[in-house]
Protein backbone atom coordinates (compact mmCIF):
# COMPACT_ATOMS: atom_id res chain seq x y z
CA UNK A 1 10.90 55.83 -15.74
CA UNK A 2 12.93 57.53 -12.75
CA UNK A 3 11.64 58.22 -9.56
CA UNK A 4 12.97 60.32 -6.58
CA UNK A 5 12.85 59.60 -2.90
CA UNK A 6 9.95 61.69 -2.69
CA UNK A 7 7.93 59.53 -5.00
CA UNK A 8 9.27 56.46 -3.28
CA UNK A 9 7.97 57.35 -0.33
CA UNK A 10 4.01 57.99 -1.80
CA UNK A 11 4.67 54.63 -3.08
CA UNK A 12 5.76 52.84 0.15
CA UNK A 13 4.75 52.33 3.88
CA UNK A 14 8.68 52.03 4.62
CA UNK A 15 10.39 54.79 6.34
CA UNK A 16 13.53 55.73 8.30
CA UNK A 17 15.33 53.31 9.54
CA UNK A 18 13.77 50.50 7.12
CA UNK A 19 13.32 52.07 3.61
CA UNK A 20 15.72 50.52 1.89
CA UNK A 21 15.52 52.50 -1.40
CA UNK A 22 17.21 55.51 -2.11
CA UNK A 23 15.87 56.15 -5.53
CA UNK A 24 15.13 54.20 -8.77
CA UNK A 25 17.23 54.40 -11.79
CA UNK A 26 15.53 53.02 -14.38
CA UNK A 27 11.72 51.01 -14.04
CA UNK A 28 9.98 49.38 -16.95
CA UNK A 29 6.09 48.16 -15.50
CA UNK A 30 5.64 44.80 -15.73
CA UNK A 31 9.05 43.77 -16.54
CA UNK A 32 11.97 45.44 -14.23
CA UNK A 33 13.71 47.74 -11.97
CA UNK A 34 17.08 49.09 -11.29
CA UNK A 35 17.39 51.01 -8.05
CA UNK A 36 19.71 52.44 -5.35
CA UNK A 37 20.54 51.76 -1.65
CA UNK A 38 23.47 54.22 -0.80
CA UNK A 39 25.21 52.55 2.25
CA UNK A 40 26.57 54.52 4.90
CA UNK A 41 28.30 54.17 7.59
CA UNK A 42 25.34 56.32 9.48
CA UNK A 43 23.10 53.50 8.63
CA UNK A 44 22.08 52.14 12.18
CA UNK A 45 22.12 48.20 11.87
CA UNK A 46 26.42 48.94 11.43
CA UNK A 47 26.48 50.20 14.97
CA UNK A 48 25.70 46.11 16.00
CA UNK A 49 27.07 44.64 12.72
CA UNK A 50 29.93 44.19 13.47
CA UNK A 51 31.48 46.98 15.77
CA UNK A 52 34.86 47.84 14.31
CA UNK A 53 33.69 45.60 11.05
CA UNK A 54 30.94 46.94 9.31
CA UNK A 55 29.06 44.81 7.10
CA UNK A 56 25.16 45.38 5.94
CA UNK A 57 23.45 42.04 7.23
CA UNK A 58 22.52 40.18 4.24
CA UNK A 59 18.66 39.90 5.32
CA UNK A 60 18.80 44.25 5.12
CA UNK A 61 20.05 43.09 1.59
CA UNK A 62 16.79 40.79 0.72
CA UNK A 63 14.97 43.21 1.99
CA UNK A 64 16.42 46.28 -0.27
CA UNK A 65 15.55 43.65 -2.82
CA UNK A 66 11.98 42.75 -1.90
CA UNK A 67 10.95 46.62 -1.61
CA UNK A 68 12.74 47.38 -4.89
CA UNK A 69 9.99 44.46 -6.52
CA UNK A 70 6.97 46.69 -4.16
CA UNK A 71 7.85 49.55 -6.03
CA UNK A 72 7.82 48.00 -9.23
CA UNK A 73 4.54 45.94 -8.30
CA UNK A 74 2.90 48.83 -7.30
CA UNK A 75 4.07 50.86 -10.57
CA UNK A 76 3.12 48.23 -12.66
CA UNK A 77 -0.59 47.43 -11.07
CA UNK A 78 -1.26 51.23 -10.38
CA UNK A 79 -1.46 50.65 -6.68
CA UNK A 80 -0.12 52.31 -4.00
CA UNK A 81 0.24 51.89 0.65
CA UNK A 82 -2.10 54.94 0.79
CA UNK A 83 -4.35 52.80 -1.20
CA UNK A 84 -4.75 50.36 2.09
CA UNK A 85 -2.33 47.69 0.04
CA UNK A 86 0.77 46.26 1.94
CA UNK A 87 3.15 44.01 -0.42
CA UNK A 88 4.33 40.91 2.18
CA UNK A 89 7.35 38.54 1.47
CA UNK A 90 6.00 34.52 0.45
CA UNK A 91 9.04 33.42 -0.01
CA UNK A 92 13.07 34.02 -0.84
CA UNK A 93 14.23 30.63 -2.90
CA UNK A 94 18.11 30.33 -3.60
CA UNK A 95 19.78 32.92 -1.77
CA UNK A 96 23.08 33.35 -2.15
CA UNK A 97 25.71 36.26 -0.95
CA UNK A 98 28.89 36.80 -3.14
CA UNK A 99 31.15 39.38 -0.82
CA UNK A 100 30.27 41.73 2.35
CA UNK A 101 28.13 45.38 1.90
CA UNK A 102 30.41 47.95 3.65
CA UNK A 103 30.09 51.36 4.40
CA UNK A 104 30.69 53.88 1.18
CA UNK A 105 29.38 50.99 -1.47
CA UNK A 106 26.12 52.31 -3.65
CA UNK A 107 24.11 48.73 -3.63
CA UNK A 108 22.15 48.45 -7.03
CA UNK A 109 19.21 46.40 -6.43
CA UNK A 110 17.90 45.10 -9.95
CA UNK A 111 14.58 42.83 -9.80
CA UNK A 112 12.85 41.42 -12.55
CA UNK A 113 9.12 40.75 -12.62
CA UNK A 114 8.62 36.96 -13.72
CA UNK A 115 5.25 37.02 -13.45
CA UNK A 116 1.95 38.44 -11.04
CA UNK A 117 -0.78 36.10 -10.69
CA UNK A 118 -4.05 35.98 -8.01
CA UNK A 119 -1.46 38.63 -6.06
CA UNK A 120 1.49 36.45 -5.82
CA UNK A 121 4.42 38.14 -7.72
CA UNK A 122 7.61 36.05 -8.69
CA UNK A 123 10.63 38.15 -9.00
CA UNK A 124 14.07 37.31 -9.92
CA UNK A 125 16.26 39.78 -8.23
CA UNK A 126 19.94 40.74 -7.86
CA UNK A 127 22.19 43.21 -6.17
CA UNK A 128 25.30 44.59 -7.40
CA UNK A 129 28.25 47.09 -6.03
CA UNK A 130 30.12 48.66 -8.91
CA UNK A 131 29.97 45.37 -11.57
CA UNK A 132 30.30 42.64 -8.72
CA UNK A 133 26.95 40.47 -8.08
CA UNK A 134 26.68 40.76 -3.90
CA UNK A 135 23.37 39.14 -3.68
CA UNK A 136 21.30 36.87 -6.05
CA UNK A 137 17.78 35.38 -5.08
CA UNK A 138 13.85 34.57 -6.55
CA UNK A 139 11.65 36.56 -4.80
CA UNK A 140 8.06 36.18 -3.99
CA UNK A 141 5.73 38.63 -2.77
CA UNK A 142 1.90 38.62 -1.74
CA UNK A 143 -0.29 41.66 -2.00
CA UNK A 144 -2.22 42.31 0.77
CA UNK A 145 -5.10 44.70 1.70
CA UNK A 146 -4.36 46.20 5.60
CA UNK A 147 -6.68 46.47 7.07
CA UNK A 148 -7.89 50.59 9.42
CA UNK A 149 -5.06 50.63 11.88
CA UNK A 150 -2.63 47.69 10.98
């Protein structure tokens, strides 16, 4: 399965300047994802990180991660934001960052699903730039019901 920005964004509660998540490649419910984050040097954390050095702060990176495993969570369990559910970050175990994100790189964000249980989801996850690993981690994430106006 492929999915556009457009269906991203029915999907998620992120928008511009946080969705990280240009648009999925290739999405298997249940088991995986493989999705984009094209970075550009319009993005507007590089106008702090670093001035004169660009580099995509490795938490933006996590995060890219953890909202590729929402869309796949949400796919999978035929849920959606506009159903009232949020998908919340329990946990990051094992981080580890290979080489700097710079402006002009296409970050592939691939997460597997290791398992969804009582809401908790366990996701090994990994991002790439051409064939190098930038960014490995295990992922969890906690579904959770907002409530009107939060």
């Amino acid at each position: 399965m492929k999915m556009d920005i457009k269906e991203i964004l029915r999907l998620m509660p992120h928008r511009y300047p946080i969705l990280l998540v240009d648009r999925v490649l290739e999405l298997e419910p249940g088991t995986r994802i493989s999705a984009i984050k094209n970075v550009t040097v319009n993005d507007p954390f590089f106008q702090g990180h670093f001035p004169g050095h660009p580099v995509m702060p490795g938490v933006l990176i996590i995060e890219a991660l953890a909202q590729a495993a929402a869309v796949l969570t949400y796919v999978t369990l035929k849920t959606s934001y506009p159903d009232g559910t949020l998908f919340l970050f329990a946990g990051i175990d094992g981080a580890r960052f290979k080489r700097p994100v710079e402006p002009g790189d296409q970050l592939r964000l691939e997460v597997t699903m290791d398992r969804v249980k009582r809401g908790v989801g366990k996701f090994t996850a990994r991002a790439l730039v051409d064939s190098d690993v930038v960014c490995e981690a295990e992922l969890m994430c906690a579904l959770h019901k907002a409530k009107d106006g939060s």
